[in-house]
C-alpha atoms as a PDB file:
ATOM      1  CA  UNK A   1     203.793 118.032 152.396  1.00  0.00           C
ATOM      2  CA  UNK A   2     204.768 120.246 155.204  1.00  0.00           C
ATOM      3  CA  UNK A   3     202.760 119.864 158.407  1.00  0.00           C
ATOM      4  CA  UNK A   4     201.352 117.056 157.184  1.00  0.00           C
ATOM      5  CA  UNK A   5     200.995 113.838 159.474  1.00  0.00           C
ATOM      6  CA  UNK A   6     198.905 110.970 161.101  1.00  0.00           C
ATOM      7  CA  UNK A   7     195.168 110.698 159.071  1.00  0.00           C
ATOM      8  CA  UNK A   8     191.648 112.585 159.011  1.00  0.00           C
ATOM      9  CA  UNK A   9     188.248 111.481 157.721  1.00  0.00           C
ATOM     10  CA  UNK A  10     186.281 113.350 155.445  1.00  0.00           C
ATOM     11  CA  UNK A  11     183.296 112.189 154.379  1.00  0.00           C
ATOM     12  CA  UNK A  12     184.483 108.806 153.776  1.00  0.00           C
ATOM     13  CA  UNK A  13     187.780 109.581 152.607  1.00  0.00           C
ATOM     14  CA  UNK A  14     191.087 109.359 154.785  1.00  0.00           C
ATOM     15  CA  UNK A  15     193.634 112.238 153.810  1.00  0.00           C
ATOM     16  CA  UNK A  16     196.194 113.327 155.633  1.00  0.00           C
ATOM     17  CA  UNK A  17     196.821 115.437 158.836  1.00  0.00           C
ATOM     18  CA  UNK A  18     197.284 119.014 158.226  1.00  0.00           C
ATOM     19  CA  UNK A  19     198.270 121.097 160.862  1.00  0.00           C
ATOM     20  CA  UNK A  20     198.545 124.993 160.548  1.00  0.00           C
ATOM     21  CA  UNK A  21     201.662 127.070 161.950  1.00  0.00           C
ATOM     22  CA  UNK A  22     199.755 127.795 164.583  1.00  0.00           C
ATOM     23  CA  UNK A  23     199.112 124.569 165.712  1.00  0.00           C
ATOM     24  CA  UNK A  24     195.441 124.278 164.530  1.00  0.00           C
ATOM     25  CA  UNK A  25     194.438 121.084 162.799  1.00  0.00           C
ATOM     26  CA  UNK A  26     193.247 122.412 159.695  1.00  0.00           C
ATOM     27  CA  UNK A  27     191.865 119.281 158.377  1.00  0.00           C
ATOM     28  CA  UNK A  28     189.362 119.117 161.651  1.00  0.00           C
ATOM     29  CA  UNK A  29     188.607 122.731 161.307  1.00  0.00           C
ATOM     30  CA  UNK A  30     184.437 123.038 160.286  1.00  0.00           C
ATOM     31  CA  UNK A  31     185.159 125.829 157.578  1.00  0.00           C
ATOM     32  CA  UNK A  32     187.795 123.192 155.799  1.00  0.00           C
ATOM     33  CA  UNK A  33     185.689 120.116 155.623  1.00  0.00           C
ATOM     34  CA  UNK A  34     183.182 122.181 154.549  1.00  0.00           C
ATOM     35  CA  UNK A  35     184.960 123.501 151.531  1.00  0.00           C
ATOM     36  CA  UNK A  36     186.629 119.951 151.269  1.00  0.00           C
ATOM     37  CA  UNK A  37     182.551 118.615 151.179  1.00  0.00           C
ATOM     38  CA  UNK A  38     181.360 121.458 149.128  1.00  0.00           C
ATOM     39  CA  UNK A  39     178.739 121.679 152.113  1.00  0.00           C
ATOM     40  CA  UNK A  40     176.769 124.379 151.821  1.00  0.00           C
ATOM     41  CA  UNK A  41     174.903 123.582 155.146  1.00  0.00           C
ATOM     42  CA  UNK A  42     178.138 123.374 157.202  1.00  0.00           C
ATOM     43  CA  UNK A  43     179.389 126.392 155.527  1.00  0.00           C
ATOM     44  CA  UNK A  44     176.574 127.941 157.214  1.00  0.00           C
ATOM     45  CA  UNK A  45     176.752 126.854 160.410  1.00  0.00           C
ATOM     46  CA  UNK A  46     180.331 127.570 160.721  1.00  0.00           C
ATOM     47  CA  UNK A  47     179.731 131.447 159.492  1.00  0.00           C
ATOM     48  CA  UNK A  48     177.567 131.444 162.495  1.00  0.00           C
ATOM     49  CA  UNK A  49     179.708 129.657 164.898  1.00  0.00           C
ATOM     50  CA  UNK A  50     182.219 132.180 163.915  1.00  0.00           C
ATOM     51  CA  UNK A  51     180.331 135.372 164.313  1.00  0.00           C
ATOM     52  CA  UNK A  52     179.409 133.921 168.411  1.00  0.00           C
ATOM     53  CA  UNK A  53     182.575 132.768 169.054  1.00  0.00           C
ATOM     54  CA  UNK A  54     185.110 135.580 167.945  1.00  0.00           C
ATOM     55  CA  UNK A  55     182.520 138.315 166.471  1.00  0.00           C
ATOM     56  CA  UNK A  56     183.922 137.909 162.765  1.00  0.00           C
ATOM     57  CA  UNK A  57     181.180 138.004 160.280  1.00  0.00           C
ATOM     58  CA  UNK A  58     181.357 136.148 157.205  1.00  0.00           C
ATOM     59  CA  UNK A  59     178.671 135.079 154.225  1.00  0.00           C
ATOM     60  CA  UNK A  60     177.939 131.172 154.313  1.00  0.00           C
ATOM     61  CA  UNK A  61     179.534 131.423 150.361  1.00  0.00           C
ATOM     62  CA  UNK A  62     182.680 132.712 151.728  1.00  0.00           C
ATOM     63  CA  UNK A  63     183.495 129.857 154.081  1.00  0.00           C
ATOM     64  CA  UNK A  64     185.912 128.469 151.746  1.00  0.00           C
ATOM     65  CA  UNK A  65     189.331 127.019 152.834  1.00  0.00           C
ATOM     66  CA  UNK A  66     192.110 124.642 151.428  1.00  0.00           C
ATOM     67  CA  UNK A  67     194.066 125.159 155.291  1.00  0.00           C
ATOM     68  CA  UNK A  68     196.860 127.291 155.976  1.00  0.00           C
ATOM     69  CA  UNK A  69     199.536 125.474 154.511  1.00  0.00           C
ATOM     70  CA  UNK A  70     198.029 125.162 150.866  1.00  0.00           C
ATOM     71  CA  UNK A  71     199.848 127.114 148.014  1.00  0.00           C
ATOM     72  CA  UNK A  72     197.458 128.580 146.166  1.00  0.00           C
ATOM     73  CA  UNK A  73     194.628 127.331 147.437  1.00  0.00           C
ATOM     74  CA  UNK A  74     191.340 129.106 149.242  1.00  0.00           C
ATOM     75  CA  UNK A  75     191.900 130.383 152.802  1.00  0.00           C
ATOM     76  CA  UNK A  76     189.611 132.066 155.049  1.00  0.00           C
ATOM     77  CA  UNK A  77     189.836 135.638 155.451  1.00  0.00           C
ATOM     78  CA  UNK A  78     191.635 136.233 158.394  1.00  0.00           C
ATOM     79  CA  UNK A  79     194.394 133.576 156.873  1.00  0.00           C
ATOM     80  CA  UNK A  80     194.957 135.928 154.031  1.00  0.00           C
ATOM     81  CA  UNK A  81     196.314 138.570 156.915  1.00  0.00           C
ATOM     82  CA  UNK A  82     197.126 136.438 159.521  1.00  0.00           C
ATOM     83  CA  UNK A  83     200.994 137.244 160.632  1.00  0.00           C
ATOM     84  CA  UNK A  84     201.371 133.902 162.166  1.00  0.00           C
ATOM     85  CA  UNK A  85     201.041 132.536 158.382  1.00  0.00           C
ATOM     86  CA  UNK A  86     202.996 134.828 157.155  1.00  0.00           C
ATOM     87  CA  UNK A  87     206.096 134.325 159.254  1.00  0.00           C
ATOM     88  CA  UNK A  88     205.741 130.550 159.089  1.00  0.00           C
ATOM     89  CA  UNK A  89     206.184 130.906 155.164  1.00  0.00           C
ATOM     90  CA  UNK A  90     208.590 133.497 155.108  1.00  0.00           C
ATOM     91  CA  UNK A  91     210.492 131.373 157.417  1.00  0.00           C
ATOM     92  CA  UNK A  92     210.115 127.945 156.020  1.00  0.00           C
ATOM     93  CA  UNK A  93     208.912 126.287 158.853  1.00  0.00           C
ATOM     94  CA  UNK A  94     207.007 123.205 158.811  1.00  0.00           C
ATOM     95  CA  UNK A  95     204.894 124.783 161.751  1.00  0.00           C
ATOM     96  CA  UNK A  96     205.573 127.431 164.734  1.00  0.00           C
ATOM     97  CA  UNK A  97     206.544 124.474 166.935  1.00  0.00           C
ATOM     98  CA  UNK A  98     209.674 123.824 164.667  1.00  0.00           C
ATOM     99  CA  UNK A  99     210.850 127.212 164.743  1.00  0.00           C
ATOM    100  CA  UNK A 100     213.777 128.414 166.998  1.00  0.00           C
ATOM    101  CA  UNK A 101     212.049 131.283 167.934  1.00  0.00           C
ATOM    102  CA  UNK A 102     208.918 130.189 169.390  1.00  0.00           C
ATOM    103  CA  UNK A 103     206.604 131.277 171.209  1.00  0.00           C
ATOM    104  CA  UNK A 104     206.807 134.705 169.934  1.00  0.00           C
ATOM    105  CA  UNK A 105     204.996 137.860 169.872  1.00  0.00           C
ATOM    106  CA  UNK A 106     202.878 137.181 167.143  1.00  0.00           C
ATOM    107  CA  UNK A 107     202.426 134.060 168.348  1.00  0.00           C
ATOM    108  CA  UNK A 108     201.146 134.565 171.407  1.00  0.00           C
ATOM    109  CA  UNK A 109     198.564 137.124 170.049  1.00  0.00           C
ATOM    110  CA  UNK A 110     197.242 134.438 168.226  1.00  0.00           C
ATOM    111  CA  UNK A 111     197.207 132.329 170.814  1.00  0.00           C
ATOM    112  CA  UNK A 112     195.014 134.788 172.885  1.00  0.00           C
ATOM    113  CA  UNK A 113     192.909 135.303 170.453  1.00  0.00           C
ATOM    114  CA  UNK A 114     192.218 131.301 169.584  1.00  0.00           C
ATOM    115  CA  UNK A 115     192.974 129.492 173.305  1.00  0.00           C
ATOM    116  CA  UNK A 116     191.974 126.298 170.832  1.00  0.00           C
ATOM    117  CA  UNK A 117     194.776 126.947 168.776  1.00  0.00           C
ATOM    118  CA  UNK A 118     197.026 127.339 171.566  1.00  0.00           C
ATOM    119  CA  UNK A 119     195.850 124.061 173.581  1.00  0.00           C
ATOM    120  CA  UNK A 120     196.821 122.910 169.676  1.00  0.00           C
ATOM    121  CA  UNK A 121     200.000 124.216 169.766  1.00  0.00           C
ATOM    122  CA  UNK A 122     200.579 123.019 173.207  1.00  0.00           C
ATOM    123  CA  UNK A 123     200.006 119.267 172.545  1.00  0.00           C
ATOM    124  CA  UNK A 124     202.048 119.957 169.505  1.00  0.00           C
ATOM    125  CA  UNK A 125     205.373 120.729 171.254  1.00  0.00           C
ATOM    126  CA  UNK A 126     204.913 117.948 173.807  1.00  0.00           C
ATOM    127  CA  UNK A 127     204.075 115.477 170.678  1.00  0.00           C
ATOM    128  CA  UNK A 128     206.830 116.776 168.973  1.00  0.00           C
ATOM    129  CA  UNK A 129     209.707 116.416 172.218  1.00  0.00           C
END
């Protein structure tokens, strides 16, 4: 699977790494292992952490997310419009850090708008050298 590497714990269960085009670690994100636990607790929590941090606003019920790279799976809202996503599948990139065109524009939106995602990235590139 694309993006895919080292290991991550959930609830007892190792599964592998899966990191999002933008560099996020999906499979450490709070809204994923919730979905991944069916935790309706942590689904809460993380529709609050998300309205403080970046003023989205989102139900506890639809914190539901399969990470970025899943094909046909649940993604958060913002994934279903996100044009970081969209590039990295239209381009058939394994993540932005692959890509010969990095860091772009829409990347470095993102990146403003998630400095997490960018320290992400970051350690991504110097993994990946």
């Amino acid at each position: 699977m694309p993006g895919v590497s080292d290991t991550t714990k959930i609830e007892g269960n190792i599964m592998k790494e899966m990191i999002a085009y933008c560099g996020l670690v999906c499979t450490s994100c709070e809204q994923f292992i919730a979905t991944q636990n069916d935790d309706d607790v942590a689904r809460e929590k993380a529709a609050k952490r998300i309205a403080e941090k970046f003023g989205l606003y989102f139900k506890p019920e639809e914190i539901n997310c399969d990470g970025c790279l899943s094909s046909g799976g649940r993604v958060i809202g913002f994934c279903n419009t996100c044009e970081v996503r969209k590039c990295g599948i239209a381009n058939s990139v394994e993540n932005c850090s692959t890509c010969d065109e990095q860091p772009c524009d829409k990347l470095n939106k993102f990146h403003a708008f998630s400095p997490d995602a960018k320290a992400s990235f970051e350690a991504l590139l110097k993994k990946n050298r």
